[in-house]
N, C-alpha and C. Protein backbone atom coordinates (compact mmCIF):
# COMPACT_ATOMS: atom_id res chain seq x y z
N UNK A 1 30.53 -2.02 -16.74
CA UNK A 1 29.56 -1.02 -16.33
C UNK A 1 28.64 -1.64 -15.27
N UNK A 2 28.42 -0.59 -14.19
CA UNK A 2 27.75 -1.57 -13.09
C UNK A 2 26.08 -1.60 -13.52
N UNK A 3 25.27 -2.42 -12.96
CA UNK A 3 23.62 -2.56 -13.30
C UNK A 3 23.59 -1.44 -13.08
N UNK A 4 22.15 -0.72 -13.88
CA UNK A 4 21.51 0.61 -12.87
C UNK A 4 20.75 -0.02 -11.83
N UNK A 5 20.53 1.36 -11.30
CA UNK A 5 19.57 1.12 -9.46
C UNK A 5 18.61 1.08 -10.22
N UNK A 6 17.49 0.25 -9.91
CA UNK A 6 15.89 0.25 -10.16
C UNK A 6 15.42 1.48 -9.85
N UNK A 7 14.65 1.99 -10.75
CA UNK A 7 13.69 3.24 -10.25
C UNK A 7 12.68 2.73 -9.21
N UNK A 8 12.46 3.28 -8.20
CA UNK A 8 11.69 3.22 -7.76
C UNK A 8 10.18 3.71 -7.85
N UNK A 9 9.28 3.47 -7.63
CA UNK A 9 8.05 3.99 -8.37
C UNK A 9 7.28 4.16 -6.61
N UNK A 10 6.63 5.47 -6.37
CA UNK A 10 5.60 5.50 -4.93
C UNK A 10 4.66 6.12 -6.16
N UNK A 11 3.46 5.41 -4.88
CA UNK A 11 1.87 6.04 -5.25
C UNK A 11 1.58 6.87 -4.06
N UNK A 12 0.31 7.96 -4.65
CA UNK A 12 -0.21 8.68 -3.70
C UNK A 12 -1.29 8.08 -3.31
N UNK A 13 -1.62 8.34 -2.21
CA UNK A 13 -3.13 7.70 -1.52
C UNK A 13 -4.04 7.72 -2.63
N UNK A 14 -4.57 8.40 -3.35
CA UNK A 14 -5.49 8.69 -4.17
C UNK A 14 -5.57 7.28 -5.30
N UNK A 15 -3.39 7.75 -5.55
CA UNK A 15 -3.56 6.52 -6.97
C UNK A 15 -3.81 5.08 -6.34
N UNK A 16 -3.47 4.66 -4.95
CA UNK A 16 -3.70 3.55 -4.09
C UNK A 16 -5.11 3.26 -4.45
N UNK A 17 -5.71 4.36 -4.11
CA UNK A 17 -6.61 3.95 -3.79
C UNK A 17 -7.75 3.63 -5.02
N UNK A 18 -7.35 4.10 -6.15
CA UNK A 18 -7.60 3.67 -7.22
C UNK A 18 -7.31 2.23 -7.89
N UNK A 19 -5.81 2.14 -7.50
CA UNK A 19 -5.19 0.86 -8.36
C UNK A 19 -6.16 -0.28 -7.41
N UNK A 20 -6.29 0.13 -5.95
CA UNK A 20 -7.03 -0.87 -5.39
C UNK A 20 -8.41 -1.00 -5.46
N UNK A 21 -8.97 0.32 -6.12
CA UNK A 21 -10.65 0.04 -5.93
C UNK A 21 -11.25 0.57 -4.55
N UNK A 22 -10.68 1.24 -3.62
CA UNK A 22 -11.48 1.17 -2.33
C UNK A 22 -11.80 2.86 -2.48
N UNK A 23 -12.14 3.72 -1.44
CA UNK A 23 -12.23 4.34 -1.06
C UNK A 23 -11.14 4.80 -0.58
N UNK A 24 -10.80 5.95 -0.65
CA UNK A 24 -9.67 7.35 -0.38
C UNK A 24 -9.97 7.07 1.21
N UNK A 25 -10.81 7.25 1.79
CA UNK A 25 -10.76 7.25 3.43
C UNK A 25 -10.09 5.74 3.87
N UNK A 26 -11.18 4.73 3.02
CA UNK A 26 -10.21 3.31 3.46
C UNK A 26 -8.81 3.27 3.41
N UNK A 27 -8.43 3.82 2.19
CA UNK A 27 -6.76 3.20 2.14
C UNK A 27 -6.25 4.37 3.62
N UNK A 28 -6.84 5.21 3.76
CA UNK A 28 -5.99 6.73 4.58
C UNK A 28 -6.01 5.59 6.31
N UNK A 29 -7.23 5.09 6.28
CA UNK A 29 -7.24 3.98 7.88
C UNK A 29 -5.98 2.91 7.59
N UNK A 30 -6.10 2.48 6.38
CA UNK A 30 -5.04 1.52 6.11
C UNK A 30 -3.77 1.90 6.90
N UNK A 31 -3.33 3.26 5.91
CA UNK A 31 -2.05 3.84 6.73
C UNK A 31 -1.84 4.15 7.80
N UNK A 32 -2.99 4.94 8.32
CA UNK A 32 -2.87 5.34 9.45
C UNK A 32 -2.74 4.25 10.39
N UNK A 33 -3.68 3.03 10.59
CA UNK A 33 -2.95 2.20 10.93
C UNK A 33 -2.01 1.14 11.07
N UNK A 34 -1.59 1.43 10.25
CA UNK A 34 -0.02 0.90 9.87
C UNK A 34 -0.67 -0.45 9.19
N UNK A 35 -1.46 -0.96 8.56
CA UNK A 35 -1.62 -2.19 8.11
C UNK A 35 -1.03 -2.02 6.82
N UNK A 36 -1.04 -0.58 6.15
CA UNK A 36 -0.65 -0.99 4.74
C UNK A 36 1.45 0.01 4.73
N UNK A 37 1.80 -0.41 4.58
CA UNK A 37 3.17 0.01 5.03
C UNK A 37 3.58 1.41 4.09
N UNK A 38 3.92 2.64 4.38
CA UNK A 38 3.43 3.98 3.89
C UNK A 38 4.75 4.85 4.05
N UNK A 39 5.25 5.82 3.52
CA UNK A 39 6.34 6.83 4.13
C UNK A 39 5.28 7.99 4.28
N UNK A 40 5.37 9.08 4.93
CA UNK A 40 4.59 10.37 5.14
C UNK A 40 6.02 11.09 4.31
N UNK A 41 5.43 12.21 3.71
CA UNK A 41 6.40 13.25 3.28
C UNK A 41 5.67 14.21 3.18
N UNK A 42 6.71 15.29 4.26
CA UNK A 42 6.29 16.25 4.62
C UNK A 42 6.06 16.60 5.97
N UNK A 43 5.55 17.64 6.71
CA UNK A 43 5.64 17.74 7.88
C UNK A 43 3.85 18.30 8.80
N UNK A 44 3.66 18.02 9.94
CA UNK A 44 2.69 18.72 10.62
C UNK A 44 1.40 18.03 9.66
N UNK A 45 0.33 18.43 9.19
CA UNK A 45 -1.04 18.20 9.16
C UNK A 45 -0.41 18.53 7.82
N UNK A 46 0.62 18.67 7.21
CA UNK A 46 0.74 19.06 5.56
C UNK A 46 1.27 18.23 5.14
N UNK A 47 1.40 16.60 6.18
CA UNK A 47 2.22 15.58 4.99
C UNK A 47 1.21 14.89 4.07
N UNK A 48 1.69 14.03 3.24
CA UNK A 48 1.20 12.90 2.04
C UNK A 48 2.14 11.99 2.69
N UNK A 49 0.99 10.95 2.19
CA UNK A 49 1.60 9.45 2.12
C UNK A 49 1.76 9.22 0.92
N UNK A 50 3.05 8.09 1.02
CA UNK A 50 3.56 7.97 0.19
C UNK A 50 4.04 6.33 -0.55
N UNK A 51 3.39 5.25 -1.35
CA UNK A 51 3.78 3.92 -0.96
C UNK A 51 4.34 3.28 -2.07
N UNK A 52 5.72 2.59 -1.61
CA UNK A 52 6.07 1.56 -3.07
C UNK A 52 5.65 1.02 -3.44
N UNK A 53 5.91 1.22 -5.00
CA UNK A 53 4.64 -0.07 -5.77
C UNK A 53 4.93 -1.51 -5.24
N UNK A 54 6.36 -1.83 -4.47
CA UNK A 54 6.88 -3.05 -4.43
C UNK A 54 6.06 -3.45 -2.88
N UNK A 55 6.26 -2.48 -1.90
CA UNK A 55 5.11 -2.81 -0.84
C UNK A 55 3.85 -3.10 -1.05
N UNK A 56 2.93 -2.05 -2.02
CA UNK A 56 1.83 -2.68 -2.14
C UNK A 56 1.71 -3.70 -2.82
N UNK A 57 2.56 -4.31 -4.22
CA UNK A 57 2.38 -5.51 -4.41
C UNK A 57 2.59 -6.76 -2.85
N UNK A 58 3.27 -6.58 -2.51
CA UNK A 58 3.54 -7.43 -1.40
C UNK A 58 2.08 -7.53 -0.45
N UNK A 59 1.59 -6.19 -0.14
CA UNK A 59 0.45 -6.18 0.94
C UNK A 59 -0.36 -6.90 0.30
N UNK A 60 -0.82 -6.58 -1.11
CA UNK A 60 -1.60 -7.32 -2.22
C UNK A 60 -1.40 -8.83 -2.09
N UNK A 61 -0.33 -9.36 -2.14
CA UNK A 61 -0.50 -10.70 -2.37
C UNK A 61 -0.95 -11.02 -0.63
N UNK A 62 -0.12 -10.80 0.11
CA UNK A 62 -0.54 -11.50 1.43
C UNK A 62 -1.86 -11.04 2.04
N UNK A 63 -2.83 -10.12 0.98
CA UNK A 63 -4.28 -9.76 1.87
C UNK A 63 -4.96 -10.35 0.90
N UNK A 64 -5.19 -11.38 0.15
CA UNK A 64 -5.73 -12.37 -0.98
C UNK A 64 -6.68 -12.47 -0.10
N UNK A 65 -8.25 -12.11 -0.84
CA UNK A 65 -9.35 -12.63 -0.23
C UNK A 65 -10.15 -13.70 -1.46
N UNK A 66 -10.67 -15.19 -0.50
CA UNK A 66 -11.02 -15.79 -1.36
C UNK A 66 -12.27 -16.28 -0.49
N UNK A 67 -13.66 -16.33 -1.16
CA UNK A 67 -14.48 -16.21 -0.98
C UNK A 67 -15.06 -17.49 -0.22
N UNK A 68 -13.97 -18.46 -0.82
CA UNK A 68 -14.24 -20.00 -0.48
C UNK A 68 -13.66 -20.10 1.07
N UNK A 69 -12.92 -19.31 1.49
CA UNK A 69 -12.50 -19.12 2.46
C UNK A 69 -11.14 -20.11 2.76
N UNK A 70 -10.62 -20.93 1.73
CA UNK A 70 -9.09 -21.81 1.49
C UNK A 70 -7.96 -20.48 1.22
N UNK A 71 -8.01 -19.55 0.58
CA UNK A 71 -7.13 -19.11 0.35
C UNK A 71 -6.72 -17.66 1.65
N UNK A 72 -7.50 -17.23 2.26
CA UNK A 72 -7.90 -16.10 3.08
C UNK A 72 -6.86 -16.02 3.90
N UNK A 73 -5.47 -14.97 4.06
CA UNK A 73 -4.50 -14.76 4.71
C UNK A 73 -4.33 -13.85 5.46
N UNK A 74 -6.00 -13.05 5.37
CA UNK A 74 -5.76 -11.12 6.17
C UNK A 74 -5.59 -11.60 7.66
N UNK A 75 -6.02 -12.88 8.18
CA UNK A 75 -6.06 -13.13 9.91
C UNK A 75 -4.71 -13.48 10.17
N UNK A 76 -4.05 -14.52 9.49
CA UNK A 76 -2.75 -14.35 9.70
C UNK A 76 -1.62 -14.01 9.27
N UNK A 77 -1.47 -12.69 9.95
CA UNK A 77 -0.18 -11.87 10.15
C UNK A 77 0.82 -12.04 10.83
């Protein structure tokens, strides 16, 4: 019997923006400018974004802010 496919799991801006703590407008700049990696679904001024949990873990680890300023990776991209 072959493996199953992984489910995939997307969040909506909202739950993003929850699991992350920020503001609904922050994460929406995020996408919009492509810093946080997003699908749109849907068409014209009526889409949603749409993001894998596996991307945002990823954006998550490589935007680690550390206060001490040793660990800090958001400058290099």
């Amino acid at each position: 019997m072959p493996d199953p496919v992984p489910q995939r799991q997307y969040y909506s801006l909202q739950q993003v923006a929850e699991i992350l703590s920020l503001h609904p407008e922050t994460v929406r700049r995020y996408l919009a400018r492509g810093d946080l990696p997003a699908i749109k679904v849907g068409e014209g001024r009526s889409h949603h974004w749409r993001v894998r949990s596996d991307w945002l873990d990823k954006w998550a680890d490589q935007n680690i802010y550390d206060p001490r300023g040793g660990a800090d990776k958001r400058g290099k991209r």
